[in-house]
C-alpha atoms as a PDB file:
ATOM      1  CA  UNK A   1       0.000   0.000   0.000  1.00  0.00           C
ATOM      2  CA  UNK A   2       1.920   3.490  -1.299  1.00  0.00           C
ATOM      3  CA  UNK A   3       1.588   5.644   1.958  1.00  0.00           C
ATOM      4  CA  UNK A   4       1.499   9.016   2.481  1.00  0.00           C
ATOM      5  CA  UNK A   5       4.855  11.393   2.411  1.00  0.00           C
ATOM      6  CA  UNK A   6       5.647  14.776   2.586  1.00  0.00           C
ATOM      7  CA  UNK A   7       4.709  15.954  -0.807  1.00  0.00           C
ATOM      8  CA  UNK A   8       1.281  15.197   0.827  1.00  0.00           C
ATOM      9  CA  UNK A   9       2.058  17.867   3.209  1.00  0.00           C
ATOM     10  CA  UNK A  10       2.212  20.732   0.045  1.00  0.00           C
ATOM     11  CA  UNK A  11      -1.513  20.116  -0.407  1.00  0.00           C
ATOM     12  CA  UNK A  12      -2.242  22.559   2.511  1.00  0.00           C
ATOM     13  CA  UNK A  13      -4.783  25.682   2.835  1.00  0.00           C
ATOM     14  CA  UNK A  14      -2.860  28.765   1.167  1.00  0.00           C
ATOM     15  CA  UNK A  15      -2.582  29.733   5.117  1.00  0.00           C
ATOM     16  CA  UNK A  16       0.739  27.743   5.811  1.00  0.00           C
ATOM     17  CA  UNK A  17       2.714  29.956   2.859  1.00  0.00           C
ATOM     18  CA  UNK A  18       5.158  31.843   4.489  1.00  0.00           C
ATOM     19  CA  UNK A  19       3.840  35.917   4.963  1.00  0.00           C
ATOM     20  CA  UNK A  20       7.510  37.269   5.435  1.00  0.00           C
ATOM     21  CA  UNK A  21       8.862  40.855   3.197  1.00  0.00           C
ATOM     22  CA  UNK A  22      10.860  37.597   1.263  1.00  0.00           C
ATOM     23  CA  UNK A  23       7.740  35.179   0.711  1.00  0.00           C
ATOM     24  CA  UNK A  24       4.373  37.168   0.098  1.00  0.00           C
ATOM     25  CA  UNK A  25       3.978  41.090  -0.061  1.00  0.00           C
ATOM     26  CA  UNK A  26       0.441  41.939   1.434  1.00  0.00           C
ATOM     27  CA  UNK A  27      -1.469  44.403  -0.427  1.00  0.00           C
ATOM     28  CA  UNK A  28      -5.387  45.322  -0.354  1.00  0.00           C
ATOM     29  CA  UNK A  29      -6.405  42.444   1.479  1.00  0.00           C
ATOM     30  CA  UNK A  30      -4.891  40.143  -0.422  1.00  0.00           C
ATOM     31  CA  UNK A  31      -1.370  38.667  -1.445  1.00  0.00           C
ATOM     32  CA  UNK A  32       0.944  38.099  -4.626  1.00  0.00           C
ATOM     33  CA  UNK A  33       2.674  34.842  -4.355  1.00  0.00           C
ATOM     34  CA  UNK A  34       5.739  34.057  -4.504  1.00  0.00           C
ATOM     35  CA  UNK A  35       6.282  32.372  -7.783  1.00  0.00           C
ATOM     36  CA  UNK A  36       9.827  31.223  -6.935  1.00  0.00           C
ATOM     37  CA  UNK A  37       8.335  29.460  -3.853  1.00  0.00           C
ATOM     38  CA  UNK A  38       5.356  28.076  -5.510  1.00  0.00           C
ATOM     39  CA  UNK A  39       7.825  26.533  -8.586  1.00  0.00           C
ATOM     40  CA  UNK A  40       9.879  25.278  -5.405  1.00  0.00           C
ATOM     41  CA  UNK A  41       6.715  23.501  -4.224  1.00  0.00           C
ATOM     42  CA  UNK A  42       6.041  21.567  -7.473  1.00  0.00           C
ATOM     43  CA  UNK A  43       9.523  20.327  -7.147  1.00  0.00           C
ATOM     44  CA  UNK A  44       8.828  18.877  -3.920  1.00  0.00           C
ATOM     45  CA  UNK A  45       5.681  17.059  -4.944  1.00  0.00           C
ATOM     46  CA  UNK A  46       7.317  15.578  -8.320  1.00  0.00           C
ATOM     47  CA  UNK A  47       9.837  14.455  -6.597  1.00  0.00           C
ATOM     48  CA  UNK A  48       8.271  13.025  -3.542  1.00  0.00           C
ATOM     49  CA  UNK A  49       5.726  11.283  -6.023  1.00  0.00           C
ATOM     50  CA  UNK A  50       8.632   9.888  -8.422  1.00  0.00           C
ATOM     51  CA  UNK A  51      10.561   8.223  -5.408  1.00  0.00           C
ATOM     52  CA  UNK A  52       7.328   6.896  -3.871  1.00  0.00           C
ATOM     53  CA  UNK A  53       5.880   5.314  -7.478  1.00  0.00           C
ATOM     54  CA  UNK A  54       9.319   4.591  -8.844  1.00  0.00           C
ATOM     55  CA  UNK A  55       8.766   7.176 -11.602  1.00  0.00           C
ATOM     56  CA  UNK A  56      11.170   9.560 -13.253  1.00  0.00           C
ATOM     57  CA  UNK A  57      10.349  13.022 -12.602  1.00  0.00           C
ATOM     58  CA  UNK A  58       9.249  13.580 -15.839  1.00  0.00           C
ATOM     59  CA  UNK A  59       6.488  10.618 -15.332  1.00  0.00           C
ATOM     60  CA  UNK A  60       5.801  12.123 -12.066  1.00  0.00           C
ATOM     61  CA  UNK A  61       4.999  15.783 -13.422  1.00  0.00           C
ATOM     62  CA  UNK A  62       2.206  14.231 -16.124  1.00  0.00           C
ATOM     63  CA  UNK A  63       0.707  12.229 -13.527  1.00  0.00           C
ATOM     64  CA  UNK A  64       0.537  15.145 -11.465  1.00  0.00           C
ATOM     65  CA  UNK A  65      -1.058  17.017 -14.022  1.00  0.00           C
ATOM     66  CA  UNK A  66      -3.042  14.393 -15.331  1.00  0.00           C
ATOM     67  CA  UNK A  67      -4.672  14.245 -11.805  1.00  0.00           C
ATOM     68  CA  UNK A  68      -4.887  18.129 -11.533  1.00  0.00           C
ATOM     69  CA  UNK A  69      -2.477  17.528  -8.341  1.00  0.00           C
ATOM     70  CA  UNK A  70      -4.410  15.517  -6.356  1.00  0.00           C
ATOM     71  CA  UNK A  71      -1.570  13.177  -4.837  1.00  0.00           C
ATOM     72  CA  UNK A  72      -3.333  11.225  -2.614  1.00  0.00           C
ATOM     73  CA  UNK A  73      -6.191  10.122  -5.708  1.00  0.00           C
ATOM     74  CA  UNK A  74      -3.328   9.622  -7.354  1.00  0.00           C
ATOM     75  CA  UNK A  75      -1.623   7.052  -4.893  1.00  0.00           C
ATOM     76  CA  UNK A  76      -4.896   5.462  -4.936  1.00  0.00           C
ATOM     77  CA  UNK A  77      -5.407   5.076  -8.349  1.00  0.00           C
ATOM     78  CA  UNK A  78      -1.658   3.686  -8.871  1.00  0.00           C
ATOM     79  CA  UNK A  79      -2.078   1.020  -6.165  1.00  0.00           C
ATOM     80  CA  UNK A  80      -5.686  -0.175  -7.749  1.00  0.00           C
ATOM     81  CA  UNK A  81      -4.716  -0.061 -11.283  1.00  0.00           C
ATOM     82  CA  UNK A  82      -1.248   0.773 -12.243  1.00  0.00           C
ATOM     83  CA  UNK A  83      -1.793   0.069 -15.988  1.00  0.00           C
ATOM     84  CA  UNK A  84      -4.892   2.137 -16.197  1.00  0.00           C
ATOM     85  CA  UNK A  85      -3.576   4.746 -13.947  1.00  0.00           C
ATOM     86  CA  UNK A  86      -0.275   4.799 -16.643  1.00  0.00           C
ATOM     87  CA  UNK A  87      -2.540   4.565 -19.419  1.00  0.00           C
ATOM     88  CA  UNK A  88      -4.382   8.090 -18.134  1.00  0.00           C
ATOM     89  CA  UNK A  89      -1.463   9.887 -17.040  1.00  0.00           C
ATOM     90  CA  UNK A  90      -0.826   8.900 -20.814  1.00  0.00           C
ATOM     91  CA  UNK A  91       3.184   7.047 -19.150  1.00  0.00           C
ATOM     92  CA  UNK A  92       2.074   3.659 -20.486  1.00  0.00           C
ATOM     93  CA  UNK A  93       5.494   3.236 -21.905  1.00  0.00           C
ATOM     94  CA  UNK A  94       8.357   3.001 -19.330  1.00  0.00           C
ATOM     95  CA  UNK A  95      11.673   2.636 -21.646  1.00  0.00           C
ATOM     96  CA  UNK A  96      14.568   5.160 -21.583  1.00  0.00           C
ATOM     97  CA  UNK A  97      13.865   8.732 -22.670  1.00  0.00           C
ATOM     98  CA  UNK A  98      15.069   8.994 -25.199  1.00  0.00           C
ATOM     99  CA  UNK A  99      15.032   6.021 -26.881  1.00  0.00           C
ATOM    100  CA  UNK A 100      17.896   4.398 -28.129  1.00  0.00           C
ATOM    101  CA  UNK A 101      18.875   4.263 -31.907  1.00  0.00           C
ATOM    102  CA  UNK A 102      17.215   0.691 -33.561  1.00  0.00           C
ATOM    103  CA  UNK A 103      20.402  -2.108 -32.931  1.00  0.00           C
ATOM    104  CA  UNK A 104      22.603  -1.713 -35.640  1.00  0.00           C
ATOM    105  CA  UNK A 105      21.979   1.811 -36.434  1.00  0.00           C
ATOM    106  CA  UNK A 106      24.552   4.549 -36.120  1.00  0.00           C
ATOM    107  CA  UNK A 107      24.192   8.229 -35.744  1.00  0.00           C
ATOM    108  CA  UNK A 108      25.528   8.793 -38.924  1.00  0.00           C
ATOM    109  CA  UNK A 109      23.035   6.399 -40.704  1.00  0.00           C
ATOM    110  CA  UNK A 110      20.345   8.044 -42.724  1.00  0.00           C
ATOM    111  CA  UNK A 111      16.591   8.060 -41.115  1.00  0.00           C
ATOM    112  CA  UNK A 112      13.428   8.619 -43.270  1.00  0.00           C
ATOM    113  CA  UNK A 113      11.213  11.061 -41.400  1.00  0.00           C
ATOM    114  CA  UNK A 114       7.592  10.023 -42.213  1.00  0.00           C
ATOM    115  CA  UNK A 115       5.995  12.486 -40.675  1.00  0.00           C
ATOM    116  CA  UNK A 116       7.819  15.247 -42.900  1.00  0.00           C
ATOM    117  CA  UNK A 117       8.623  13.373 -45.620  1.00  0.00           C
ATOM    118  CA  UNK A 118      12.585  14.331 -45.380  1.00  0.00           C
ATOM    119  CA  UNK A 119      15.859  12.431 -44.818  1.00  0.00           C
ATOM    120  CA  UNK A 120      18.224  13.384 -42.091  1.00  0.00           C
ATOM    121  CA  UNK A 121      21.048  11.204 -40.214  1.00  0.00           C
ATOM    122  CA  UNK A 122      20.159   9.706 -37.183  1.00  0.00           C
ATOM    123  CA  UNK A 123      22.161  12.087 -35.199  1.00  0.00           C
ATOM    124  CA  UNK A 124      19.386  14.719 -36.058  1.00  0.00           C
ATOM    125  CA  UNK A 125      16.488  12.928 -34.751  1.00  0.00           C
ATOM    126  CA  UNK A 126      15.076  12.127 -31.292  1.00  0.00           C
ATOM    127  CA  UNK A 127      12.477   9.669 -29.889  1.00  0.00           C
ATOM    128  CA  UNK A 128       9.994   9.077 -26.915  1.00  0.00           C
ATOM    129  CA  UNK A 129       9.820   5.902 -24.582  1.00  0.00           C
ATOM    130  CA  UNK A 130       7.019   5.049 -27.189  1.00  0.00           C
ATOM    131  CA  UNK A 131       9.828   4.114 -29.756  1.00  0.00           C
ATOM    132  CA  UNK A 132       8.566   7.015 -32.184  1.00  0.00           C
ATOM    133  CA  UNK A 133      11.337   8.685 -34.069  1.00  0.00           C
ATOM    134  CA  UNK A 134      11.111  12.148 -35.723  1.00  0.00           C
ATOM    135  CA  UNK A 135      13.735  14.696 -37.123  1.00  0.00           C
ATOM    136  CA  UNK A 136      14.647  17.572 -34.270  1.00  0.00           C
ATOM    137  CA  UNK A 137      13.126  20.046 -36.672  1.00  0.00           C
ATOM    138  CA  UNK A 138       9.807  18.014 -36.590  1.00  0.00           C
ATOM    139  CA  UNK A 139       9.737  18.051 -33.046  1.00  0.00           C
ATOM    140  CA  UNK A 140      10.850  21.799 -32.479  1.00  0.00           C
ATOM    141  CA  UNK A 141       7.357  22.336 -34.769  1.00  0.00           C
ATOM    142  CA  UNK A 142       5.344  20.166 -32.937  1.00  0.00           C
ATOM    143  CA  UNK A 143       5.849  21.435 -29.628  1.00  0.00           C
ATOM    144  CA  UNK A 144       6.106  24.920 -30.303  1.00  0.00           C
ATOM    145  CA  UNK A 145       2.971  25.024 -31.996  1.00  0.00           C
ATOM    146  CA  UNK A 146       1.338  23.425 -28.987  1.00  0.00           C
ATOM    147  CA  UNK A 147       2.863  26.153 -26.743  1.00  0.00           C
ATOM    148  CA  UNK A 148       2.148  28.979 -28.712  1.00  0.00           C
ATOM    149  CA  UNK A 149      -1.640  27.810 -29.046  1.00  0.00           C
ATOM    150  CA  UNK A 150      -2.529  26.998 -25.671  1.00  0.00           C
ATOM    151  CA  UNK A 151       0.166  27.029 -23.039  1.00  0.00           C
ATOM    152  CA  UNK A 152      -2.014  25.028 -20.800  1.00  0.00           C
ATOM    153  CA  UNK A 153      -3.176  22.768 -23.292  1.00  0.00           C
ATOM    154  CA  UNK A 154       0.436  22.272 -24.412  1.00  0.00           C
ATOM    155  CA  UNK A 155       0.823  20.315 -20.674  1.00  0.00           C
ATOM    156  CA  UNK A 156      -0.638  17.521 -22.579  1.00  0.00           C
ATOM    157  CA  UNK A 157       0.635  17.432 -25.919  1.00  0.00           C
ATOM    158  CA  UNK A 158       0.134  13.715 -27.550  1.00  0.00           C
ATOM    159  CA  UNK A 159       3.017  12.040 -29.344  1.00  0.00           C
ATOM    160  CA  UNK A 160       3.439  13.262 -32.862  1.00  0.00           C
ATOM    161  CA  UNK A 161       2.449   9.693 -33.547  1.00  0.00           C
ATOM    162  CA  UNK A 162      -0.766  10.015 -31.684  1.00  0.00           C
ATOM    163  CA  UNK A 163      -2.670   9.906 -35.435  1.00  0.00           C
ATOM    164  CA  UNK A 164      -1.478   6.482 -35.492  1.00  0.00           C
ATOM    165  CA  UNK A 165      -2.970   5.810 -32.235  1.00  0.00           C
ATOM    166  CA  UNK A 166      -0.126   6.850 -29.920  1.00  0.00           C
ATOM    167  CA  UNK A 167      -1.405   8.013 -26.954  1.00  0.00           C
ATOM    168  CA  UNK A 168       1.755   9.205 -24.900  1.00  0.00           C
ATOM    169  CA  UNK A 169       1.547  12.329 -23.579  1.00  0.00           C
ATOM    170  CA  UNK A 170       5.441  14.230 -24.721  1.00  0.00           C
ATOM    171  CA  UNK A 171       8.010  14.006 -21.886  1.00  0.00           C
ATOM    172  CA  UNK A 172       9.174  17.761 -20.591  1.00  0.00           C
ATOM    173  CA  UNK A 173      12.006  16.855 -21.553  1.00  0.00           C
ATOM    174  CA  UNK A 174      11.561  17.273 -24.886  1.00  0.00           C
ATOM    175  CA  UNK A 175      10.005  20.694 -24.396  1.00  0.00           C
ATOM    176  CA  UNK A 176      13.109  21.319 -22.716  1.00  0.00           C
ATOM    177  CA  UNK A 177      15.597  19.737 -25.592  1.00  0.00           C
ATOM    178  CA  UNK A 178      13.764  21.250 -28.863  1.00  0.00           C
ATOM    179  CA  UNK A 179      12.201  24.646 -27.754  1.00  0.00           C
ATOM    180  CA  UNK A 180      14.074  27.828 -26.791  1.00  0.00           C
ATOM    181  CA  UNK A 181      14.391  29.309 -23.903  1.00  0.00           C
ATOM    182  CA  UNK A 182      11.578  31.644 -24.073  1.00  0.00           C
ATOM    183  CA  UNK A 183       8.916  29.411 -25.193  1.00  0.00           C
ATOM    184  CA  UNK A 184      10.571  26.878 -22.305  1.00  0.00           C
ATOM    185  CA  UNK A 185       9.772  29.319 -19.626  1.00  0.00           C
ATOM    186  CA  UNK A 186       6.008  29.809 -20.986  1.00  0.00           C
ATOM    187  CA  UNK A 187       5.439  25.375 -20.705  1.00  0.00           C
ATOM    188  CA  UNK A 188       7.452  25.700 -17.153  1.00  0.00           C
ATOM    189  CA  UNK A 189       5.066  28.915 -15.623  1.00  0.00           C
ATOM    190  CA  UNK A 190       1.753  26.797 -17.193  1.00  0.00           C
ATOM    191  CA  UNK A 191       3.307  24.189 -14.938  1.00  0.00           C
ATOM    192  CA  UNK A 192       3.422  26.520 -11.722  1.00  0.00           C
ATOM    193  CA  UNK A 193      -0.354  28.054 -12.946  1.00  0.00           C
ATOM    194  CA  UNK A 194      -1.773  24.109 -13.025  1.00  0.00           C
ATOM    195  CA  UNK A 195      -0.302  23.529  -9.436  1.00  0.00           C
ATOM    196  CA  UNK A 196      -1.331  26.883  -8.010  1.00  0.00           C
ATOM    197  CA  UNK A 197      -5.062  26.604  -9.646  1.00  0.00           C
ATOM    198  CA  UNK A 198      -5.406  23.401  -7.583  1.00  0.00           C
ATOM    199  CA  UNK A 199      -4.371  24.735  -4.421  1.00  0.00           C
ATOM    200  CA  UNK A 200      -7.124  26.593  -1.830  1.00  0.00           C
ATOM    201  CA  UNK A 201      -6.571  30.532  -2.387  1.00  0.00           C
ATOM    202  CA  UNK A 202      -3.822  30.572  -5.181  1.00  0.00           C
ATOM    203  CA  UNK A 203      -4.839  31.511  -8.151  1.00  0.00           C
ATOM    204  CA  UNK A 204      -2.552  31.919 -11.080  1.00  0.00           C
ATOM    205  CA  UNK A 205      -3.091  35.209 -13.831  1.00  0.00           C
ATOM    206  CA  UNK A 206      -4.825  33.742 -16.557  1.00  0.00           C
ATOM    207  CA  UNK A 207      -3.866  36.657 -18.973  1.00  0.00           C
ATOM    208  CA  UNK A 208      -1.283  34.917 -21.756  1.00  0.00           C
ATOM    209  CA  UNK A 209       2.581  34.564 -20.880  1.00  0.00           C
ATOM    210  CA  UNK A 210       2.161  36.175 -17.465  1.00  0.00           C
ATOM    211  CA  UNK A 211       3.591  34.027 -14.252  1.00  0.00           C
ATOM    212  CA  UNK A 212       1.884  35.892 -11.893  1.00  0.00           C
ATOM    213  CA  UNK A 213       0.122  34.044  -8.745  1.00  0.00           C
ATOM    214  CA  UNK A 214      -2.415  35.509  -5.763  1.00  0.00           C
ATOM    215  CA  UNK A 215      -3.247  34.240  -2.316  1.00  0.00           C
ATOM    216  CA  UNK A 216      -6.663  35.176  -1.917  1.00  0.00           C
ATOM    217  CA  UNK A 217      -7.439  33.870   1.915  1.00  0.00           C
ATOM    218  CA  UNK A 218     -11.329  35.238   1.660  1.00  0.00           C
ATOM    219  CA  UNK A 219     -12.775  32.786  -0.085  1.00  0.00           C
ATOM    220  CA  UNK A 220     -15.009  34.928  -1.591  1.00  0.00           C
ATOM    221  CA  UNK A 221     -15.545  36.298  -5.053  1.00  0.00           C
ATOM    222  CA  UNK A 222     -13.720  39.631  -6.025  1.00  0.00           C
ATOM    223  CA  UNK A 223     -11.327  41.456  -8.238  1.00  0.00           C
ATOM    224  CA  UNK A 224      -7.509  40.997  -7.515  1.00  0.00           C
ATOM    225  CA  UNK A 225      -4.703  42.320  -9.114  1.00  0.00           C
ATOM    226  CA  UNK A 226      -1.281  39.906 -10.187  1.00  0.00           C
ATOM    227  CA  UNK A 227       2.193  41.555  -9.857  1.00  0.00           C
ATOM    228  CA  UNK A 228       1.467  42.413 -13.403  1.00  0.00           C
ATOM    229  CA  UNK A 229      -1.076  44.444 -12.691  1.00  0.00           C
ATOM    230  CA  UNK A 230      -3.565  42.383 -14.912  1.00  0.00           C
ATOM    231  CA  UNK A 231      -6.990  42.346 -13.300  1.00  0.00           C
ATOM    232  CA  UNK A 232      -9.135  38.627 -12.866  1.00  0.00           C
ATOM    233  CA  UNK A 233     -11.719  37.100 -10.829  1.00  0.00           C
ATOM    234  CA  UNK A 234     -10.514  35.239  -7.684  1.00  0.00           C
ATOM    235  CA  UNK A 235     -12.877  33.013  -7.807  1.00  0.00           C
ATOM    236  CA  UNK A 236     -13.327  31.841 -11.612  1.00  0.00           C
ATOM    237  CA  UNK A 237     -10.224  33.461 -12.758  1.00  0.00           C
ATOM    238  CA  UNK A 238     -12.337  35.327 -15.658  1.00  0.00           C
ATOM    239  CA  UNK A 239      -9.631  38.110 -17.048  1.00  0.00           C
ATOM    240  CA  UNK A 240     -10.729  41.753 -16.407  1.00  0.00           C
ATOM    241  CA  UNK A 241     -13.539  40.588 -13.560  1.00  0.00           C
ATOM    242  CA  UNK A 242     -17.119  40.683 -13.819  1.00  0.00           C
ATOM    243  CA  UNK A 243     -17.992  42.841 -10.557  1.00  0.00           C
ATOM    244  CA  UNK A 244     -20.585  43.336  -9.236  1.00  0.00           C
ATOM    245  CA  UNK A 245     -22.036  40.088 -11.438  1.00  0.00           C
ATOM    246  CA  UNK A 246     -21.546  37.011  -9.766  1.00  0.00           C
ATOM    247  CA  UNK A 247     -19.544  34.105 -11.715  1.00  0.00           C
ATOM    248  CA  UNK A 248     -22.658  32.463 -11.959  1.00  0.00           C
ATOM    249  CA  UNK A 249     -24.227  35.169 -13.792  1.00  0.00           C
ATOM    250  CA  UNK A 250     -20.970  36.520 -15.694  1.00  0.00           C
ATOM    251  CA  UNK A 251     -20.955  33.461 -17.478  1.00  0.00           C
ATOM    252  CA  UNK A 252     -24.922  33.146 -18.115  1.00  0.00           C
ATOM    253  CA  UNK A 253     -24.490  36.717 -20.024  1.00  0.00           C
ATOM    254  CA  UNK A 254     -21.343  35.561 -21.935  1.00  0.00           C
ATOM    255  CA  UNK A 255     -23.674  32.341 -23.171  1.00  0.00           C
ATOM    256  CA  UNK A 256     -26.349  34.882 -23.812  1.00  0.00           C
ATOM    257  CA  UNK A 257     -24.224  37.550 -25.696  1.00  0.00           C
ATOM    258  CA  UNK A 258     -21.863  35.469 -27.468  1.00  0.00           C
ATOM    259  CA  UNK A 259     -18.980  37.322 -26.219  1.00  0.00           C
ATOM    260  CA  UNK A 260     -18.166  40.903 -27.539  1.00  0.00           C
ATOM    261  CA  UNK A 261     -19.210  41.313 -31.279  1.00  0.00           C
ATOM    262  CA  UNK A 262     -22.138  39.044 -31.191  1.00  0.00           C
ATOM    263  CA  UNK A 263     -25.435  39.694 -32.586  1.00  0.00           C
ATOM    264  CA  UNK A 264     -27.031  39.307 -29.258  1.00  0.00           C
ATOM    265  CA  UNK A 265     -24.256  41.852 -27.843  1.00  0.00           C
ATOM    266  CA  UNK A 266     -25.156  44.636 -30.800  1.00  0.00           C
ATOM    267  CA  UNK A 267     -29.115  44.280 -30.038  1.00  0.00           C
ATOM    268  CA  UNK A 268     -28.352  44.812 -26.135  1.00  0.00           C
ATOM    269  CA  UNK A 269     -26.140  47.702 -26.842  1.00  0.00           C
ATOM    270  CA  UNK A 270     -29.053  49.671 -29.436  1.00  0.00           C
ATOM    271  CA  UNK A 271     -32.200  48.834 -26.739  1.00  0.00           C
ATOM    272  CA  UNK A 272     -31.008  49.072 -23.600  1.00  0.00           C
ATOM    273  CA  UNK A 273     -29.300  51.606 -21.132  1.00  0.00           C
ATOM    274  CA  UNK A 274     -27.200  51.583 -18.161  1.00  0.00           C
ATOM    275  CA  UNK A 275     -29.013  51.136 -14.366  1.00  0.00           C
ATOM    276  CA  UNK A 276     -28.525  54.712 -12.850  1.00  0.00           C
ATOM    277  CA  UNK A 277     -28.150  52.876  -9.596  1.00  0.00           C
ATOM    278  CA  UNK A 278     -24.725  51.344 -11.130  1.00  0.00           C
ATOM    279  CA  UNK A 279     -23.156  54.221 -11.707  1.00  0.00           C
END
């Protein structure tokens, strides 16, 4: 039976951050995080989880994000059904990353790229535990049109296999091989957002590219301000806010209008009026 451990002891209400002029700066009520400390924190918990499972740490990070952070549903998935548990963590393959060149192959030897139709040598290719090969230049594509589409999204990029019915989720460490250093950092802070969304009173800037975090102890639904100075809802993390609407009924007028520009949107705008009272 996989026990508890310390990583378990990360999943805490926002209340046991430190509050120190180093950690969190207090400002109107609430707090901007410490994104240093809350990147530290995801260390911890991959690699508590890896040693407990027996998983690299790149296994460990998709599992964690494959179960939103919950460690302990985790644990208890892994001990019930490993293989399914692998399967939806998309880890079902457990060979060296990357995956060594086919026996008899050197670097030098020429590799037909079938997913781009192109020849390179060997030495200019890389491959998953899955066994799938693909030129450097195919992969550097792959994954930084993932990135640059959806950064969160992009935490679950499929194989570039997957239309042949791969379903391995890419290792970080190819993100970290094949893309440069700024699109890196954009995969690493969705990392840090994922964590800090799953954590009571942390709530990561959902504006694109930014790496800001809050700790929002109220509980309650409001406007805050990240480092950044970009403005969201605590509570459903909606960019700009939707004060004094509730979440409930920002997102009942988004469904009704469309979102700016919609047909719905013009018709409100030509027949009705601001409330005086809201002024």
């Amino acid at each position: 039976m996989v026990g508890a451990s310390a990583a378990d002891a990360v999943a805490v209400p926002a209340s046991t951050l430190p509050t120190t002029a180093s950690g969190l700066k207090r400002m109107e009520s609430y707090e901007r995080a410490d994104v240093a400390d809350v990147a530290s924190r995801v260390e911890t918990v991959v690699a508590e989880l890896a040693e407990t499972l027996g998983l690299t740490p790149d296994e460990a990070m998709l599992a964690c994000l494959a179960y939103t952070w919950q460690v302990d549903k985790l644990k208890e998935a892994w001990v019930d059904d490993e293989a399914k548990t692998r399967a939806r963590c998309g880890i079902t393959c457990t060979g060296p990353d990357p995956a060594p060149l086919p026996a008899g192959v050197s670097a030098t030897d020429e590799f037909d790229d079938p997913i781009a139709f192109t020849t390179v040598s060997y030495a200019l290719t890389d491959a998953m535990p899955c066994g799938h090969r693909a030129s450097k230049e195919n992969w550097q594509g792959h994954l930084t049109a993932a990135i640059t589409a959806d950064e969160n999204g992009a935490l679950a990029t499929k194989c570039l296999y997957s239309g042949d019915g791969c379903e391995e989720v890419v290792r970080p460490r190819l993100f970290k091989t094949h893309l440069p250093p700024h699109l890196y950092a954009r995969y690493v802070a969705a990392q840090t957002r994922s964590f800090a969304s799953s954590r009571p009173g942390l709530r990561a800037c959902p504006a694109p590219g930014c790496t800001g975090i809050v700790l929002d102890r109220s509980g309650g639904t409001r406007t805050v301000n990240c480092p950044a100075a970009h403005a969201f809802c605590s509570k459903c993390s909606m960019l700009g806010g939707h004060a004094p609407a509730t979440c409930d009924e920002s997102a009942r007028w988004q469904k009704l209008t469309g979102g700016e520009g919609g047909d719905n949107t013009r018709w409100l705008l030509a027949n009705t009026k601001p409330c005086p009272r809201c002024k």
